[in-house]
N, C-alpha and C. Protein backbone atom coordinates (compact mmCIF):
# COMPACT_ATOMS: atom_id res chain seq x y z
N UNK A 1 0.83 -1.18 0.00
CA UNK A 1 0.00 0.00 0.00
C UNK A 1 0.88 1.25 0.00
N UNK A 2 0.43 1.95 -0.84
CA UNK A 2 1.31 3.45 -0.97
C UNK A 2 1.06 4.21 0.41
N UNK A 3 1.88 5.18 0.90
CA UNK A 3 1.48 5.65 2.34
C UNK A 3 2.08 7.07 2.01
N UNK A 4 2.64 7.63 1.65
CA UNK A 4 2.91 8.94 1.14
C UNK A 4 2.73 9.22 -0.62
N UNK A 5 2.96 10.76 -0.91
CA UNK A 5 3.16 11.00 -2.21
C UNK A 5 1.40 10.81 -2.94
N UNK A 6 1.15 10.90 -4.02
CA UNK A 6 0.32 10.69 -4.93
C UNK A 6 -0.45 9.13 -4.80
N UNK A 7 -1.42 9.22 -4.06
CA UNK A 7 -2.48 8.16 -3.97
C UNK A 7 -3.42 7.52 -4.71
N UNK A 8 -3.72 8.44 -5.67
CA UNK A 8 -4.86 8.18 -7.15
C UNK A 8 -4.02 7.37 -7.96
N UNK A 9 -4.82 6.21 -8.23
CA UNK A 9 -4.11 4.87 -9.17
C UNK A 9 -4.28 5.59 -10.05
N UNK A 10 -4.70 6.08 -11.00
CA UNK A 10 -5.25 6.39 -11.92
C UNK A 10 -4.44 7.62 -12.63
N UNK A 11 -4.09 8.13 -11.63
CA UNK A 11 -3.12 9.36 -11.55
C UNK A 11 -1.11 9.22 -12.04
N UNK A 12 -1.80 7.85 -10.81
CA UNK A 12 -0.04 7.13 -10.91
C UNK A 12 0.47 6.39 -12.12
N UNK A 13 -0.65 6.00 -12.82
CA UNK A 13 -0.30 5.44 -14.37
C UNK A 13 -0.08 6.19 -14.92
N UNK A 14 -1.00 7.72 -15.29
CA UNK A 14 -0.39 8.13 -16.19
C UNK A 14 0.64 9.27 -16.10
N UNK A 15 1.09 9.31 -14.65
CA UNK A 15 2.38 9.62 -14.87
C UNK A 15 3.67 8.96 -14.71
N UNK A 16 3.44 7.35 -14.54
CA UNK A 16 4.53 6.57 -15.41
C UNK A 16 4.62 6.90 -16.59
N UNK A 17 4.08 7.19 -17.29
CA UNK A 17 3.99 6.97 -18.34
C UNK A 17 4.29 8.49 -19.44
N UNK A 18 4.69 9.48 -18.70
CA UNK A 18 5.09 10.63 -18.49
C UNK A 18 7.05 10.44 -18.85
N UNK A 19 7.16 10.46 -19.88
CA UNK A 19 8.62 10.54 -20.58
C UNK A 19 9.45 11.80 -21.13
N UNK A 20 10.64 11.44 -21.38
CA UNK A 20 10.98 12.80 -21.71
C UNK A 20 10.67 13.72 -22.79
N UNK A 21 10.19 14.63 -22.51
CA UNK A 21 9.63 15.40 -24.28
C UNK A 21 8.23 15.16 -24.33
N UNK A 22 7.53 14.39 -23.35
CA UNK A 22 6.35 14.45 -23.21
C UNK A 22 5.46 15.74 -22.52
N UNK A 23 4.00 15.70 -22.79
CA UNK A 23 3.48 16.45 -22.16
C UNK A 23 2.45 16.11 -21.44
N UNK A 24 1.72 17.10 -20.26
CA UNK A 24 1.02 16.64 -19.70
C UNK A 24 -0.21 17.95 -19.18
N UNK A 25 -1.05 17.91 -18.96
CA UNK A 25 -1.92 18.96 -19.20
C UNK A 25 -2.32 18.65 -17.42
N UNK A 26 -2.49 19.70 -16.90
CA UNK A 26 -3.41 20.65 -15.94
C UNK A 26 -4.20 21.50 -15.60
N UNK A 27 -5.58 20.86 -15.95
CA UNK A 27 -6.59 21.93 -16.01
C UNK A 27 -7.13 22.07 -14.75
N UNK A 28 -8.12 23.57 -14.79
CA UNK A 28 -8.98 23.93 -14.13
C UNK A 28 -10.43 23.22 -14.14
N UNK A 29 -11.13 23.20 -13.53
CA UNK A 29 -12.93 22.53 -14.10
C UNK A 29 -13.62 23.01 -14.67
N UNK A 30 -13.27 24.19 -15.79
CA UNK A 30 -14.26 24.58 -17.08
C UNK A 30 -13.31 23.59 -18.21
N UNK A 31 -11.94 23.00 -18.28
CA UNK A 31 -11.90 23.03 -19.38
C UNK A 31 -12.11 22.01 -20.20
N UNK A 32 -12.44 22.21 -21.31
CA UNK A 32 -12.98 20.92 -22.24
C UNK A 32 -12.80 19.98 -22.29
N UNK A 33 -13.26 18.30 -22.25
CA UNK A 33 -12.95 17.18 -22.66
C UNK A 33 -12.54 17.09 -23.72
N UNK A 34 -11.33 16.56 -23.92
CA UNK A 34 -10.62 15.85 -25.03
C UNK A 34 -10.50 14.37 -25.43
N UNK A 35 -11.45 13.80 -26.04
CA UNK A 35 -11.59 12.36 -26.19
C UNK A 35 -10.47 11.90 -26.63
N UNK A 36 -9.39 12.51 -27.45
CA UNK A 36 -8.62 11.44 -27.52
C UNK A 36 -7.32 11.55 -26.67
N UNK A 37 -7.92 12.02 -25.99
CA UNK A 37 -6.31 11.89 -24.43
C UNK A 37 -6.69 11.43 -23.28
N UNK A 38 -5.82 10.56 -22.94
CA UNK A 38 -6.45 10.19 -21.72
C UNK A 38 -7.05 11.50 -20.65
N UNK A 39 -7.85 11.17 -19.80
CA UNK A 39 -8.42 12.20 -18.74
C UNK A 39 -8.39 11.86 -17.25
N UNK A 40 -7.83 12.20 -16.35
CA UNK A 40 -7.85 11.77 -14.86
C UNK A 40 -8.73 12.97 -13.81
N UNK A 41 -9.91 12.90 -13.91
CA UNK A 41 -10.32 14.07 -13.39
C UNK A 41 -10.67 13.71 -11.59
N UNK A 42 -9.88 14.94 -10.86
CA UNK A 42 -10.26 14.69 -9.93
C UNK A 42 -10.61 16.00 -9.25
N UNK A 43 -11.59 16.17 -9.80
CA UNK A 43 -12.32 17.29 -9.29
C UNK A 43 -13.41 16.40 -8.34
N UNK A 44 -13.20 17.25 -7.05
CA UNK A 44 -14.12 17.44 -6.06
C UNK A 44 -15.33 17.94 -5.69
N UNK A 45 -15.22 19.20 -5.46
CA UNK A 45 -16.10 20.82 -5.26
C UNK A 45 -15.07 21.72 -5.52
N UNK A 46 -15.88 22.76 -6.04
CA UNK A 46 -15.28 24.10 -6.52
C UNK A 46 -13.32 24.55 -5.38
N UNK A 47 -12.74 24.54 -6.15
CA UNK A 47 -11.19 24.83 -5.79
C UNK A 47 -10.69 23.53 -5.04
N UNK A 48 -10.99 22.56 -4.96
CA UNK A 48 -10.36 21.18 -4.64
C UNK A 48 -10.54 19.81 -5.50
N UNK A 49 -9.39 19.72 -5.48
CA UNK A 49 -8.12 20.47 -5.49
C UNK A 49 -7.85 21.53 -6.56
N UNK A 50 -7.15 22.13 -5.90
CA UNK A 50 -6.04 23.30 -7.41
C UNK A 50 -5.25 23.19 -8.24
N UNK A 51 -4.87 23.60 -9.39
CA UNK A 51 -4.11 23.27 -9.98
C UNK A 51 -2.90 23.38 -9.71
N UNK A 52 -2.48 24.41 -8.51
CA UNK A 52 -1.26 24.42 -7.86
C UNK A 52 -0.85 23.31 -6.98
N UNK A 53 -1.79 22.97 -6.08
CA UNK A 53 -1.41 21.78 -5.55
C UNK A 53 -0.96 20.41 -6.32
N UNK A 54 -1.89 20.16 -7.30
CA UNK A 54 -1.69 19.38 -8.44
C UNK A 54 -0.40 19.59 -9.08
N UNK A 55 0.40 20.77 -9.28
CA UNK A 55 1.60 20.89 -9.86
C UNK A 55 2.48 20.70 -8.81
N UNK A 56 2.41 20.86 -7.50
CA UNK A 56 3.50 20.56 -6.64
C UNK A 56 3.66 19.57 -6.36
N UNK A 57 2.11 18.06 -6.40
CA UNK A 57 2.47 16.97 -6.03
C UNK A 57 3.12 16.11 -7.27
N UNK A 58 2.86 16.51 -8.44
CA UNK A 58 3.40 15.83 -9.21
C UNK A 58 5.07 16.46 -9.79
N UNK A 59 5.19 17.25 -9.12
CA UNK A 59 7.02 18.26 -9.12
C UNK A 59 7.80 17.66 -8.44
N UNK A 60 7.00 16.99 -7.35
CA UNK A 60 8.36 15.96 -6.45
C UNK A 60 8.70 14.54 -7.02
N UNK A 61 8.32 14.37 -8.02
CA UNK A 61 8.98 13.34 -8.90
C UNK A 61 9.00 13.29 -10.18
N UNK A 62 8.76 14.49 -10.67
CA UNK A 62 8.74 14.32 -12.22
C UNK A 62 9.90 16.05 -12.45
N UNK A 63 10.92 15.91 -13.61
CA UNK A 63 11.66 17.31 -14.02
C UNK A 63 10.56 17.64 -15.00
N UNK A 64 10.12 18.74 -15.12
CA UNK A 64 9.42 19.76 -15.86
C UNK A 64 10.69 20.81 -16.20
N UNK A 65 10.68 20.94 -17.36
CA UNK A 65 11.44 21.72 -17.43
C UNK A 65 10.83 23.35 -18.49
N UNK A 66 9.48 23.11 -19.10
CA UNK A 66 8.62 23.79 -19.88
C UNK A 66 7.36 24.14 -19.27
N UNK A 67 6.62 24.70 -19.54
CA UNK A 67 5.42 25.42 -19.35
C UNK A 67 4.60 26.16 -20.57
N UNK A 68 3.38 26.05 -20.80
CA UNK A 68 2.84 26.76 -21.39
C UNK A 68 1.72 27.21 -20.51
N UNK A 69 1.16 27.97 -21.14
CA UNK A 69 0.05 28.77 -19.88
C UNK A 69 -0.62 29.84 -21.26
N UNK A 70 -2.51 29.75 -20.80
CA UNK A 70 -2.78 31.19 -21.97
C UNK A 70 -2.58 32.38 -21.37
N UNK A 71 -2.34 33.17 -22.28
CA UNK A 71 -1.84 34.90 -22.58
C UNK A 71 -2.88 35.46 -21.47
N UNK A 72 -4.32 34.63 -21.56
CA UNK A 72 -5.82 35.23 -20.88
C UNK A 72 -5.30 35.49 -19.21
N UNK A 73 -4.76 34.53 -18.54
CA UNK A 73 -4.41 33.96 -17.53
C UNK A 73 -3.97 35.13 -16.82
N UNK A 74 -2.92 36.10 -17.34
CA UNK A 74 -1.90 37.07 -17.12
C UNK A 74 -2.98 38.53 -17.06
N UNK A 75 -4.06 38.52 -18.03
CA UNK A 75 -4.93 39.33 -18.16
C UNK A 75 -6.32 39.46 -17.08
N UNK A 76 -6.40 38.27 -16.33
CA UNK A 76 -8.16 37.98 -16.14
C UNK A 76 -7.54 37.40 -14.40
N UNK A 77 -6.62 37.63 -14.18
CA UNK A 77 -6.86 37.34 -12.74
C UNK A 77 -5.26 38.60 -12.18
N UNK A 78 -5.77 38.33 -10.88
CA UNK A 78 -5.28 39.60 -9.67
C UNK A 78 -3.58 39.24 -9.81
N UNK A 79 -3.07 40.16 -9.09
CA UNK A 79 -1.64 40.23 -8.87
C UNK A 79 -1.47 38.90 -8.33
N UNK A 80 -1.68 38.81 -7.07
CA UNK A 80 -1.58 37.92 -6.42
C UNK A 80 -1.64 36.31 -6.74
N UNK A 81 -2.84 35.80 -7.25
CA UNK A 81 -2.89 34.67 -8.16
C UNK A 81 -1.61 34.52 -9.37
N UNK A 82 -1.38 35.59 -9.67
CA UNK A 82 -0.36 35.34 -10.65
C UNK A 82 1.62 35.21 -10.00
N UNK A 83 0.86 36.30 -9.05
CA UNK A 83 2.59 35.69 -8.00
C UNK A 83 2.65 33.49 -7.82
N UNK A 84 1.52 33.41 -7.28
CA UNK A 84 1.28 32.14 -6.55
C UNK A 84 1.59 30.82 -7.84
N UNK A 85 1.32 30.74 -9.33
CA UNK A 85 1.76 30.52 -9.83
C UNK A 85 2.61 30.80 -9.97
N UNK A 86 3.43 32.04 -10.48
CA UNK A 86 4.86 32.57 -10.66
C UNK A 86 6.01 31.18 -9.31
N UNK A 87 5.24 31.62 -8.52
CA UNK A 87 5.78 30.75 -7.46
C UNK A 87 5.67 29.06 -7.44
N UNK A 88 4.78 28.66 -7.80
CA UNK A 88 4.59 27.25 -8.45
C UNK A 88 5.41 26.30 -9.25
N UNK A 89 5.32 27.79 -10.26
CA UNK A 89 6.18 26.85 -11.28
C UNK A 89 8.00 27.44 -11.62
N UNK A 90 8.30 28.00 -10.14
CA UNK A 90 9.79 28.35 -10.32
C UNK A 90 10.55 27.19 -10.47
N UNK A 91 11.55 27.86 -11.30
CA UNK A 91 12.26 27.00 -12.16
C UNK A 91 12.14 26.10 -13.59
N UNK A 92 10.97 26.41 -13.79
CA UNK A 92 10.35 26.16 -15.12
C UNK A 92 10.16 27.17 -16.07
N UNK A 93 10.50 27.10 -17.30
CA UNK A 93 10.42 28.45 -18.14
C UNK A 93 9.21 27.99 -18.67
N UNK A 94 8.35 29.34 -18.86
CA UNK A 94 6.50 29.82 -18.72
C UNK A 94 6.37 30.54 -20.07
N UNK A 95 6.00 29.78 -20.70
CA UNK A 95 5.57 30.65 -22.38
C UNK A 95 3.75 30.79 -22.60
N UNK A 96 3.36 32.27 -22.16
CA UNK A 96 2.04 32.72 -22.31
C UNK A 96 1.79 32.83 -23.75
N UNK A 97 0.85 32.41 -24.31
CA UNK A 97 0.94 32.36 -25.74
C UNK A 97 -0.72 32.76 -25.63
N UNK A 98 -1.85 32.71 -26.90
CA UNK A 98 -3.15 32.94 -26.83
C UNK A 98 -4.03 31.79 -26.34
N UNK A 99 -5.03 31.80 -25.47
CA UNK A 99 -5.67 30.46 -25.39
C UNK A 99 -6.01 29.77 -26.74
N UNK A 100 -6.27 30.37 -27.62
CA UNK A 100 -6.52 29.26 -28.45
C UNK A 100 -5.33 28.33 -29.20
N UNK A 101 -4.01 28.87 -29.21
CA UNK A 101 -2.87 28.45 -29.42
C UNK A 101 -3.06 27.53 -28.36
N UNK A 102 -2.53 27.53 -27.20
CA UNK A 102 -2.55 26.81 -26.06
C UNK A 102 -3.46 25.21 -26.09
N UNK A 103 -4.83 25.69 -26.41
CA UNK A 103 -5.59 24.49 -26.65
C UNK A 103 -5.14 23.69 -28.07
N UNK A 104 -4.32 23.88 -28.99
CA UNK A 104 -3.86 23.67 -30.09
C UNK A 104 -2.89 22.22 -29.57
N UNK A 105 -2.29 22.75 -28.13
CA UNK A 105 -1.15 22.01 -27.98
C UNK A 105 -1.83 20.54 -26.97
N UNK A 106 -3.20 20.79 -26.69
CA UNK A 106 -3.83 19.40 -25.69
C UNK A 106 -3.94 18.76 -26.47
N UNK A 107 -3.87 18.28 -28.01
CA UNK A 107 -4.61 17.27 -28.19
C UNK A 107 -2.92 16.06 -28.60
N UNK A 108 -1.59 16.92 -27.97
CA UNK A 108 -0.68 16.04 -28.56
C UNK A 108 0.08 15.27 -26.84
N UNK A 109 -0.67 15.87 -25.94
CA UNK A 109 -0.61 15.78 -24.70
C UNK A 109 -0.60 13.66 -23.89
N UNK A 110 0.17 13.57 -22.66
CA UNK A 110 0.16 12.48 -22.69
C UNK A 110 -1.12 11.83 -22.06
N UNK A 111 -1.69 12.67 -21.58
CA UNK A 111 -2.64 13.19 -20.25
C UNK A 111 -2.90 14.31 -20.13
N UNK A 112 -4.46 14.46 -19.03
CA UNK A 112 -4.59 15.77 -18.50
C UNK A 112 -5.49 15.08 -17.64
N UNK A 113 -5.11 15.96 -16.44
CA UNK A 113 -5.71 16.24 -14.95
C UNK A 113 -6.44 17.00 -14.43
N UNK A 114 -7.90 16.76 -14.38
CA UNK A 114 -9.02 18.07 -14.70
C UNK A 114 -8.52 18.17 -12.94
N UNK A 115 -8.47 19.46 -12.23
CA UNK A 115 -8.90 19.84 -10.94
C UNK A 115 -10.10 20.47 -10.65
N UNK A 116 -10.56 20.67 -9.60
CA UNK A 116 -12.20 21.66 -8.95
C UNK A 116 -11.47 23.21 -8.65
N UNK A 117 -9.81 23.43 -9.58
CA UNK A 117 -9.89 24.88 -9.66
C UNK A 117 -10.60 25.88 -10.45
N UNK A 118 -11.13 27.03 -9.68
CA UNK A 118 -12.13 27.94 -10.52
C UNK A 118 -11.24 28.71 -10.84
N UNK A 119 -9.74 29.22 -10.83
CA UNK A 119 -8.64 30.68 -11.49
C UNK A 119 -9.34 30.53 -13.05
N UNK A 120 -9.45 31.53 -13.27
CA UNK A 120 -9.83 31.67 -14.84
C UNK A 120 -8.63 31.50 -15.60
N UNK A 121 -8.46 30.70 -16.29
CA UNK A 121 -7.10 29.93 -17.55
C UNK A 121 -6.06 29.28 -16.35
N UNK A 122 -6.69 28.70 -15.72
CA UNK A 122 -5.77 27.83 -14.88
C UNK A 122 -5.25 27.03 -15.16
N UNK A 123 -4.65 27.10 -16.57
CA UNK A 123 -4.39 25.74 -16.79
C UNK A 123 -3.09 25.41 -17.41
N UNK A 124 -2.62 24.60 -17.55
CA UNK A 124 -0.68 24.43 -17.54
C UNK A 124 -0.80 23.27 -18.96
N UNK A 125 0.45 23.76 -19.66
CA UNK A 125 0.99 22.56 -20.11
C UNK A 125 2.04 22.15 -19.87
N UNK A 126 2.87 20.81 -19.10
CA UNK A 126 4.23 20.68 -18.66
C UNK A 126 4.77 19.73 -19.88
N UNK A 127 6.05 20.33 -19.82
CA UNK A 127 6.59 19.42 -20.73
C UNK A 127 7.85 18.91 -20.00
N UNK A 128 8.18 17.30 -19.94
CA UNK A 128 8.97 16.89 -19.28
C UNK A 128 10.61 16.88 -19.74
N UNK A 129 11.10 17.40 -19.11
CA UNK A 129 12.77 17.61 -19.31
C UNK A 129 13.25 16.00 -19.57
């Protein structure tokens, strides 16, 4: 039985399966189903979990070394929210591009991890170092 770290079976497959040059998506709970990628949604209720938490538990064993994030993200939420990411994903270089670019890049993704975060464009693409 697992006793620390990442508990969701479901979770834990597909980030075995998480290689180098791969990607992996982190959404918020508006964003779209993508049928042909796998989906691990573990949304709760509204902000549980977050997509920050979600990026820190899966940072203690996986190198990220990329980021994408939409342009909207930088525009549509407070200082503060944007420090807290800023802070999230230190050490990862963060390329804001347009959401619809952004959604361009889920469908080549290895996975994505819906969360019960409400941040408006909460949502990450990691790409593994």
């Amino acid at each position: 039985m697992i006793n620390s770290g990442i508990l969701n079976p479901q979770m834990l497959s597909l980030l075995a399966r998480v290689r180098h040059t791969n990607a992996l998506v982190i959404a918020d709970r508006g964003f779209p189903f993508w049928p042909q990628i796998e989906t691990v949604d573990i949304s709760l209720v509204d902000g549980v979990p977050t997509v920050l938490q979600v990026l820190a538990a899966v940072r203690a064993n996986h190198n990220f070394t990329q980021a994408y994030m939409a342009r909207e993200f930088q525009k549509n939420n407070t200082t503060a929210a944007r420090e807290k990411f800023t802070k999230g994903l230190e050490r990862i270089s963060t390329t804001f591009e347009p959401h619809v670019e952004f959604k361009k890049r889920v469908p080549g993704a290895i996975g994505l991890i819906r969360t019960g975060d409400t941040i408006q464009y909460a949502n990450l693409i990691l790409i593994s170092g």
